[in-house]
Protein backbone atom coordinates (compact mmCIF):
# COMPACT_ATOMS: atom_id res chain seq x y z
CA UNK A 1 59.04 33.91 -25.80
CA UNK A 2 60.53 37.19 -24.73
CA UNK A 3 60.05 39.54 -27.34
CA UNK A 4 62.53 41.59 -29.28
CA UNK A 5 63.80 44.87 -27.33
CA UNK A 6 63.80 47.96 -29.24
CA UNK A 7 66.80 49.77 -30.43
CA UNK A 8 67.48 53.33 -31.47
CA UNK A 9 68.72 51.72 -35.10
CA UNK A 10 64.62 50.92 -36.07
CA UNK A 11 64.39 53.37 -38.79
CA UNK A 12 60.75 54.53 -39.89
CA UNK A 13 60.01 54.06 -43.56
CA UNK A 14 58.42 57.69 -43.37
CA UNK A 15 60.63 60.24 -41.75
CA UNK A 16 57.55 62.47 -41.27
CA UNK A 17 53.71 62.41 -41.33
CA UNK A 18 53.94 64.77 -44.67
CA UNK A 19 56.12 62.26 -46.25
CA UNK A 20 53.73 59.94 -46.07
CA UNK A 21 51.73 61.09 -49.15
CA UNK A 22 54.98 60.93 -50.93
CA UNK A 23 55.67 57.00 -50.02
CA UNK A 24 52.57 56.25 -50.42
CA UNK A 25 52.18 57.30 -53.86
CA UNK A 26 56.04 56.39 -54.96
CA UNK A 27 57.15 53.03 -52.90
CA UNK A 28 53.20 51.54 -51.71
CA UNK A 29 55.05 48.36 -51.29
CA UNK A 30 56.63 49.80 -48.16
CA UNK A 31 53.83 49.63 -46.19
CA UNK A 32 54.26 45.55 -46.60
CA UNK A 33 57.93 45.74 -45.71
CA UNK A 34 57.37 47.99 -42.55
CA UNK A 35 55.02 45.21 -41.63
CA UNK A 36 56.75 42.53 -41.89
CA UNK A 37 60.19 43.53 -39.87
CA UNK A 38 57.94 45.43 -37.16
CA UNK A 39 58.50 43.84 -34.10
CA UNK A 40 56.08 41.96 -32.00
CA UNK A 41 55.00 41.51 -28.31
CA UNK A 42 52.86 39.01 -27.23
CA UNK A 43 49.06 40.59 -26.41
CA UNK A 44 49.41 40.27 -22.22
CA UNK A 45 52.41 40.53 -20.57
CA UNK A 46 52.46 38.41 -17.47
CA UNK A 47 54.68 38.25 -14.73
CA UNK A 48 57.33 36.37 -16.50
CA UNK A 49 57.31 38.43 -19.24
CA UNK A 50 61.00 40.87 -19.32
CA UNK A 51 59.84 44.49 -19.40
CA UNK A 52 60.56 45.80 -22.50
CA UNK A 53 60.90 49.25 -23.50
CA UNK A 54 57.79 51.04 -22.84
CA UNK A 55 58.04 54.10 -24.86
CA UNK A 56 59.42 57.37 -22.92
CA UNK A 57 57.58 60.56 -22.00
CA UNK A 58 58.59 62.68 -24.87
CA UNK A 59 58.34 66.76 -25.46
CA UNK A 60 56.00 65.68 -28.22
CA UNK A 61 52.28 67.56 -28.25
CA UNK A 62 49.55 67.62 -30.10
CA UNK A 63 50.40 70.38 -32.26
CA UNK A 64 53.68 68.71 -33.03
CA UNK A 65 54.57 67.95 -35.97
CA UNK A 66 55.36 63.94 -35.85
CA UNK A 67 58.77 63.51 -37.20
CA UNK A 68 61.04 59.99 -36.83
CA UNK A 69 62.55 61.49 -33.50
CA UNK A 70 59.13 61.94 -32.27
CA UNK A 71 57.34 58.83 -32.97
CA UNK A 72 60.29 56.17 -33.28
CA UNK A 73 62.55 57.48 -30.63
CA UNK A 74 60.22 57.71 -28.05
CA UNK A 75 59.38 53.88 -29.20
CA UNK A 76 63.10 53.53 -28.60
CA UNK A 77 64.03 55.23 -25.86
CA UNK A 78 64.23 53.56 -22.47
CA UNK A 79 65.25 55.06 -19.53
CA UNK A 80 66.27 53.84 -16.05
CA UNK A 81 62.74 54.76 -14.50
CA UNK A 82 61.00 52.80 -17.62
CA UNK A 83 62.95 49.37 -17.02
CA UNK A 84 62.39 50.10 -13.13
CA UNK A 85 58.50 50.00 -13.71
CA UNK A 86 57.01 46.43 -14.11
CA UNK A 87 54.26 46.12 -16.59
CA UNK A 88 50.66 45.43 -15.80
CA UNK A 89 50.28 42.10 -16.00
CA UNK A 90 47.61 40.47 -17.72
CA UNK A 91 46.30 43.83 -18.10
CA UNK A 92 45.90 45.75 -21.77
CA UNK A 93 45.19 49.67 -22.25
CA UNK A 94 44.87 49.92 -26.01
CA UNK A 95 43.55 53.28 -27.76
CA UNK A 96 40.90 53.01 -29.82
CA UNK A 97 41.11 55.46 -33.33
CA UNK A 98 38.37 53.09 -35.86
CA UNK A 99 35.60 56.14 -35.65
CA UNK A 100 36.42 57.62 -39.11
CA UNK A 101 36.09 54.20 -41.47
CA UNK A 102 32.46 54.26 -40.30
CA UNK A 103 31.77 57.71 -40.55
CA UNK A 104 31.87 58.60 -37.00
CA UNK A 105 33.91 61.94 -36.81
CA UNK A 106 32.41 63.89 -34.08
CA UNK A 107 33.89 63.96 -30.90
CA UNK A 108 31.39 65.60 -28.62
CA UNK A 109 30.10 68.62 -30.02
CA UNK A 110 32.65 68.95 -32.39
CA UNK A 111 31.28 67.47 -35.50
CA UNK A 112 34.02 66.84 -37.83
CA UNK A 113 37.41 66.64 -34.64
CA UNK A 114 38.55 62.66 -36.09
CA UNK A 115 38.45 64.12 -39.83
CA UNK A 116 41.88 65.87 -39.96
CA UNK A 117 44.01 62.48 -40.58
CA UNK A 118 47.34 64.46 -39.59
CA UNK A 119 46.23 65.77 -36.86
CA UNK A 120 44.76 62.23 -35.49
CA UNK A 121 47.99 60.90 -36.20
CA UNK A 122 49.75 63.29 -34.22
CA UNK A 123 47.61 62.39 -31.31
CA UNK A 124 47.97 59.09 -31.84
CA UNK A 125 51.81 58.97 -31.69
CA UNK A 126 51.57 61.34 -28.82
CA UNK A 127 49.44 58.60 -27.18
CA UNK A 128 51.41 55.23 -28.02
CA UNK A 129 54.44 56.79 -26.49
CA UNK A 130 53.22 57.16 -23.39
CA UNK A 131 54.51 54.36 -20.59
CA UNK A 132 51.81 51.62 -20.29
CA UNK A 133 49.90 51.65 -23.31
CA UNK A 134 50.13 48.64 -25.11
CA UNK A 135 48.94 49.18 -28.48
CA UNK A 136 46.13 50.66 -30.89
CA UNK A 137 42.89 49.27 -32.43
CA UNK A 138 42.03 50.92 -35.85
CA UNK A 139 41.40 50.91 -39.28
CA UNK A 140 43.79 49.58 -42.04
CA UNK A 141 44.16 53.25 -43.53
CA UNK A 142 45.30 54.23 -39.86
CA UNK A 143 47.57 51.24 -39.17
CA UNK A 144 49.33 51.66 -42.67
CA UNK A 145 50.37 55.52 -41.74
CA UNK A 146 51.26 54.13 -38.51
CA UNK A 147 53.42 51.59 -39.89
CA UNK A 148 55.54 53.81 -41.79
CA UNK A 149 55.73 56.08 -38.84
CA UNK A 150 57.36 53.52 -36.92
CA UNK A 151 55.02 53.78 -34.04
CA UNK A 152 53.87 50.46 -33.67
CA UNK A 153 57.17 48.63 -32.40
CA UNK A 154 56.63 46.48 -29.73
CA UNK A 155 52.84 47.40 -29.92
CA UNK A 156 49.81 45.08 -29.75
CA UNK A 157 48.09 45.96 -32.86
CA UNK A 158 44.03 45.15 -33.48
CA UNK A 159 42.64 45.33 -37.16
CA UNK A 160 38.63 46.94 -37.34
CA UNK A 161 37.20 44.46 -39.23
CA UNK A 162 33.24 45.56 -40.07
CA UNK A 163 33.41 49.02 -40.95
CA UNK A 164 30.18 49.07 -43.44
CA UNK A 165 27.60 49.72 -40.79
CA UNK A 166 27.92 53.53 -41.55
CA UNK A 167 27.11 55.93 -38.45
CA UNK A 168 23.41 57.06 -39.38
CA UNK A 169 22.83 55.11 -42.76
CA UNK A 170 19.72 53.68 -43.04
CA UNK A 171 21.39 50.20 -43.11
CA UNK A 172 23.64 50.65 -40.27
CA UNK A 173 22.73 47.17 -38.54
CA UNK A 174 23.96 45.14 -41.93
CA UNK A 175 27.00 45.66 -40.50
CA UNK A 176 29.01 44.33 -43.48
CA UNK A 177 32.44 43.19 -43.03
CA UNK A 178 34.45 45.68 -45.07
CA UNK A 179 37.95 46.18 -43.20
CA UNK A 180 40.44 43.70 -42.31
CA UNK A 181 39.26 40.17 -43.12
CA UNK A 182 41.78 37.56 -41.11
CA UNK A 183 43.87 36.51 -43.34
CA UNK A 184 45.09 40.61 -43.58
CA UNK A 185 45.79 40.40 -40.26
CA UNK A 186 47.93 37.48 -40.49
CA UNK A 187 49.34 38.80 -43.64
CA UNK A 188 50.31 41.76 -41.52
CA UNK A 189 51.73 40.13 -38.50
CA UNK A 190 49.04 41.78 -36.80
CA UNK A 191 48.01 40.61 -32.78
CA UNK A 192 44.12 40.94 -33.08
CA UNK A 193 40.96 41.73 -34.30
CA UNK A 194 37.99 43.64 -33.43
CA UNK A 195 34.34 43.48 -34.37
CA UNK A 196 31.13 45.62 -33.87
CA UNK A 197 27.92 43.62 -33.04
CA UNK A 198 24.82 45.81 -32.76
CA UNK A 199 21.50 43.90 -32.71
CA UNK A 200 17.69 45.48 -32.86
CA UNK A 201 15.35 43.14 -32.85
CA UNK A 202 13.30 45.15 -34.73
CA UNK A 203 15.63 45.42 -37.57
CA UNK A 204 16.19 42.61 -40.17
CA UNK A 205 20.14 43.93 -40.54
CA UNK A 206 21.10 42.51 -37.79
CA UNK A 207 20.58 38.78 -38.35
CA UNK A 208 22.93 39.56 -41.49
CA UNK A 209 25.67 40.48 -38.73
CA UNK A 210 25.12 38.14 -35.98
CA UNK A 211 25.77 35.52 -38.69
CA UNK A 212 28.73 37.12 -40.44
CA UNK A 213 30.38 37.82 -37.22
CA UNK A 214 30.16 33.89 -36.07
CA UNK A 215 31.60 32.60 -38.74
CA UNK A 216 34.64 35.66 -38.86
CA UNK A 217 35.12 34.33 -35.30
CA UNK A 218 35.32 31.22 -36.59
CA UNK A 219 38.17 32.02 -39.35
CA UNK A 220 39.96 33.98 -36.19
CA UNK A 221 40.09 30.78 -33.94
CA UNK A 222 41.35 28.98 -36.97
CA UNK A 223 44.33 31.19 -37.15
CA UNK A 224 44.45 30.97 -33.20
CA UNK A 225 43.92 35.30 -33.76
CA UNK A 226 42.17 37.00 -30.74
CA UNK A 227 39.28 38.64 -31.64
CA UNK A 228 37.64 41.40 -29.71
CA UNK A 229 34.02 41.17 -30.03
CA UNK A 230 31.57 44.51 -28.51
CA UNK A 231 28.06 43.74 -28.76
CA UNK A 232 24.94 46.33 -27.84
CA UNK A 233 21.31 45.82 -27.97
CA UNK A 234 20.20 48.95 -29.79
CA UNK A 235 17.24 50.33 -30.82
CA UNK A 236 15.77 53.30 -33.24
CA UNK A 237 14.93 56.75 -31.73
CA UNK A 238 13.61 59.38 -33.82
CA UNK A 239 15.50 57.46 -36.77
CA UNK A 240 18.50 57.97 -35.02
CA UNK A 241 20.34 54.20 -33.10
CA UNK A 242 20.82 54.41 -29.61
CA UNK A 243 22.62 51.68 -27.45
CA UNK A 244 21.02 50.02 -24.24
CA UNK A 245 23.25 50.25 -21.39
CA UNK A 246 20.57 49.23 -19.16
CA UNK A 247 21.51 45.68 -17.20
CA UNK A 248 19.40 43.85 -18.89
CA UNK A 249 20.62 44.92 -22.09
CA UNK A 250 24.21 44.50 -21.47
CA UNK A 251 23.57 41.16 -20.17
CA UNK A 252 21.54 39.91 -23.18
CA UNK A 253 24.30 40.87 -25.31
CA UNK A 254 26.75 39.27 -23.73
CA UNK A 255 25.26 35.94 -23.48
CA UNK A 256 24.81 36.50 -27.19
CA UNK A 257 28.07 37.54 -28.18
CA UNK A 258 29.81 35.08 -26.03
CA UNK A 259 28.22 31.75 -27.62
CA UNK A 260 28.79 33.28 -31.35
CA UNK A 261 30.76 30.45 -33.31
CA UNK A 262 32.08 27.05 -33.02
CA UNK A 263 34.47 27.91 -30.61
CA UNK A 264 35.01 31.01 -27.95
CA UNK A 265 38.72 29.68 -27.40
CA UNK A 266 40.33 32.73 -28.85
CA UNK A 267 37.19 35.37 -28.35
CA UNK A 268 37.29 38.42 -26.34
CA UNK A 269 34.53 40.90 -24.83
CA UNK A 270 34.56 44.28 -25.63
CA UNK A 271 31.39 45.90 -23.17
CA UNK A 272 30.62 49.24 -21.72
CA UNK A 273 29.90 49.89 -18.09
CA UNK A 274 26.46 49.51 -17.88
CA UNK A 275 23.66 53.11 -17.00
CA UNK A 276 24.37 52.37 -13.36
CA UNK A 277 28.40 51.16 -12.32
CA UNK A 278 27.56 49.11 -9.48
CA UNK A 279 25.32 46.95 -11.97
CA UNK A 280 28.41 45.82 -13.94
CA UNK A 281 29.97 43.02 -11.21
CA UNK A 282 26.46 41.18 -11.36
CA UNK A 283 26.65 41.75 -15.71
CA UNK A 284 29.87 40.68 -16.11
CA UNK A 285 29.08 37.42 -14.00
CA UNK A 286 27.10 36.33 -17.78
CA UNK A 287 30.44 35.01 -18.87
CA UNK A 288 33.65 33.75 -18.32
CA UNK A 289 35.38 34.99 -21.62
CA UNK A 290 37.88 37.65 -20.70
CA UNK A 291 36.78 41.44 -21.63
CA UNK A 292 38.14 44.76 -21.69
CA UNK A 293 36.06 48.01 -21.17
CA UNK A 294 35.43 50.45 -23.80
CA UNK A 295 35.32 54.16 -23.66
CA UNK A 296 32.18 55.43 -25.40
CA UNK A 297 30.80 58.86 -25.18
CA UNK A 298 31.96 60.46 -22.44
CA UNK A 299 31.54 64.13 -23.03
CA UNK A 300 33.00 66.22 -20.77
CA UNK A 301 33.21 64.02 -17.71
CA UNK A 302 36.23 62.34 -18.03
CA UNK A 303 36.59 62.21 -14.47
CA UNK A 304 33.04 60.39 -13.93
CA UNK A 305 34.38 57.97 -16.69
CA UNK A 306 37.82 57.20 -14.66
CA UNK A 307 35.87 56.68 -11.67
CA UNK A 308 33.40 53.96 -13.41
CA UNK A 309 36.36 52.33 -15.38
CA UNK A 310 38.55 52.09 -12.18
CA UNK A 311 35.86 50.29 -10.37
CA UNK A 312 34.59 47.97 -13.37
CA UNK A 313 38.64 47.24 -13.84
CA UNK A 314 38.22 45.23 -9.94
CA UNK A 315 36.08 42.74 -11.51
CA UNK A 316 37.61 39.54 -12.32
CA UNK A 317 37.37 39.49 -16.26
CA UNK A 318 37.83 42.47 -16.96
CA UNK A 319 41.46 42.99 -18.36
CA UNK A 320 42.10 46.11 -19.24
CA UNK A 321 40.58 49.21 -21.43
CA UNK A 322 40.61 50.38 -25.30
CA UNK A 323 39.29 53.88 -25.40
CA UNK A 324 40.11 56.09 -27.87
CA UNK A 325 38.25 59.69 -28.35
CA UNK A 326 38.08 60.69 -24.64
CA UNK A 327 41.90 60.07 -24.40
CA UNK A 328 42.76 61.29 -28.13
CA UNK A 329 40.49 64.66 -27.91
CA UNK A 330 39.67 65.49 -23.69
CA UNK A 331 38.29 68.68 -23.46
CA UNK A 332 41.30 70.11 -21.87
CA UNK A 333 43.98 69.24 -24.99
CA UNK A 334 46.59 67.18 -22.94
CA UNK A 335 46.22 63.97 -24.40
CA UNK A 336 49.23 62.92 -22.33
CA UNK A 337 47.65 63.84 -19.40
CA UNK A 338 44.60 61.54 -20.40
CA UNK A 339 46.05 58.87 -21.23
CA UNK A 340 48.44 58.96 -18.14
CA UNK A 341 45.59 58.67 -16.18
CA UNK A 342 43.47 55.78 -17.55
CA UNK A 343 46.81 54.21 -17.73
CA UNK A 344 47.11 54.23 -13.43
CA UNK A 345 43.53 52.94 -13.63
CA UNK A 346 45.42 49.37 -14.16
């Protein structure tokens, strides 16, 4: 099924990010009714799929203000060079923006850079209308301001399902599901879903998880809903949770994550590149399910990062990346730059 072609007529519920407060308060029924005409895509685009419009550079920055001509019509737009450029297919570059419903607001040294919601969002538009990226994984606060932006026409859109593993709580491996549960993301009309599976075998929280997350895949397959599944082997150091990236570790998690459930039909990896790069084509030989790369921490070596995902990306289940800080906040500010760049990685 080809899907629908935006048009300049798709009219966001919120003309700007400030009037958001406002609709939310007056008209929160709106958020429902954005969802429900937002149009769809399926989640790859293969060769046979048309090229729709993939969104326009725009003049928007990140110290724009996000206004309807800024988010929509870029999602609208569609010039000559844009229908010229096939898609990647089978491929997916999706940015990543769940940090804050689990605490996590630092972005390098910057301890609190994912806490200024209008700000994020900003970056966020700025980053779904660049040409190539296919959609956004985050949070249901996030998608709802995103909805009544307009920004997520045509846009694969992933739901953060277990949010209650708080970044440094004590009980950060019973890593409760309290986001989207499945049947909000078919409610929705949304494309996907995306859990966190962190397992220390030293900690009791984790069984708690492991078993929760089998049986959300479960309820996912049994809406035939992709879910996105990123598992670590972590452990305790000085009280604060570190993740293995070691081989062996990756590997182990993998096999783990990857038999989760009574069925891996509609399930999805979600892995780092392992301590070492040219470890990952021997890791990623633990299973057959298909997997995109995630960003992590990358500090200030985005360059080192492009370089690992770029040769990780040559493997043969490896589909594509969702990254989100390192594109959303790079050291240098041009988040269009950024994102341009993992973008050619595909």
């Amino acid at each position: 099924m080809t899907p629908a072609r935006p048009t300049a007529s798709a009219t966001p519920a919120a003309p700007s990010v400030r009037d958001l407060v406002r609709l939310r308060a007056e008209r929160p029924e709106a958020i429902a009714e954005a969802a429900a005409r937002r149009r769809r895509r399926p989640l790859l685009r293969t060769a046979g799929t048309a090229v729709t419009a993939d969104v326009a550079g725009t003049a928007v920055t990140a110290d724009t203000e996000v206004t309807a001509s800024t988010a929509v019509t870029a999602v609208a737009a569609e010039t000559a060079s844009d229908r010229a450029r096939p898609p990647h297919p089978g491929r997916l570059m999706v940015i990543a923006a769940d940090h804050p419903a689990r605490g996590a607001l630092a972005v390098g040294d910057r301890a609190l850079a994912m806490a200024n919601r209008f700000e994020l969002l900003q970056r966020l538009c700025l980053a779904l209308s660049r040409p190539g990226v296919d959609g956004v994984l985050a949070s249901a606060d996030v998608l709802d301001d995103l909805l009544l932006l307009g920004a997520l026409e045509n846009k694969v859109v992933m739901g953060s399902m277990n949010r209650g593993g708080l970044a440094g709580a004590a009980f950060e491996l019973d890593d409760r599901f309290t986001g989207h549960r499945p049947e909000d993301l078919v409610r929705h009309g949304f494309d996907a879903g995306k859990l966190l599976l962190r397992i220390d075998h030293d900690d009791p929280g984790s069984l708690d998880t492991l078993h929760a997350a089998a049986r959300t895949i479960d309820a996912m397959a049994a809406h035939r809903l992709p879910v996105f599944v990123e598992p670590f082997l972590c452990r305790r150091v000085d009280g604060r949770l570190r993740n293995d990236l070691g081989a062996a570790a990756v590997t182990t998690s993998i096999a783990i994550a990857s038999g989760l459930a009574g069925t891996s039909a509609y399930t999805w990896l979600k892995v780092p590149v392992t301590e070492d790069p040219d470890d990952m084509a021997q890791v990623m030989e633990t299973s057959t399910l298909p997997a995109v790369l995630l960003g992590g921490e990358v500090g200030d070596d985005l360059d080192g990062a492009y370089g690992k995902w770029r040769e990780a990306l040559r493997l043969p289940t490896v589909r594509g990346l969702v990254v989100g800080r390192s594109l959303l906040y790079p050291v240098d500010g041009d988040v269009a730059g950024a994102v341009d760049t993992a973008v050619s990685l595909l």
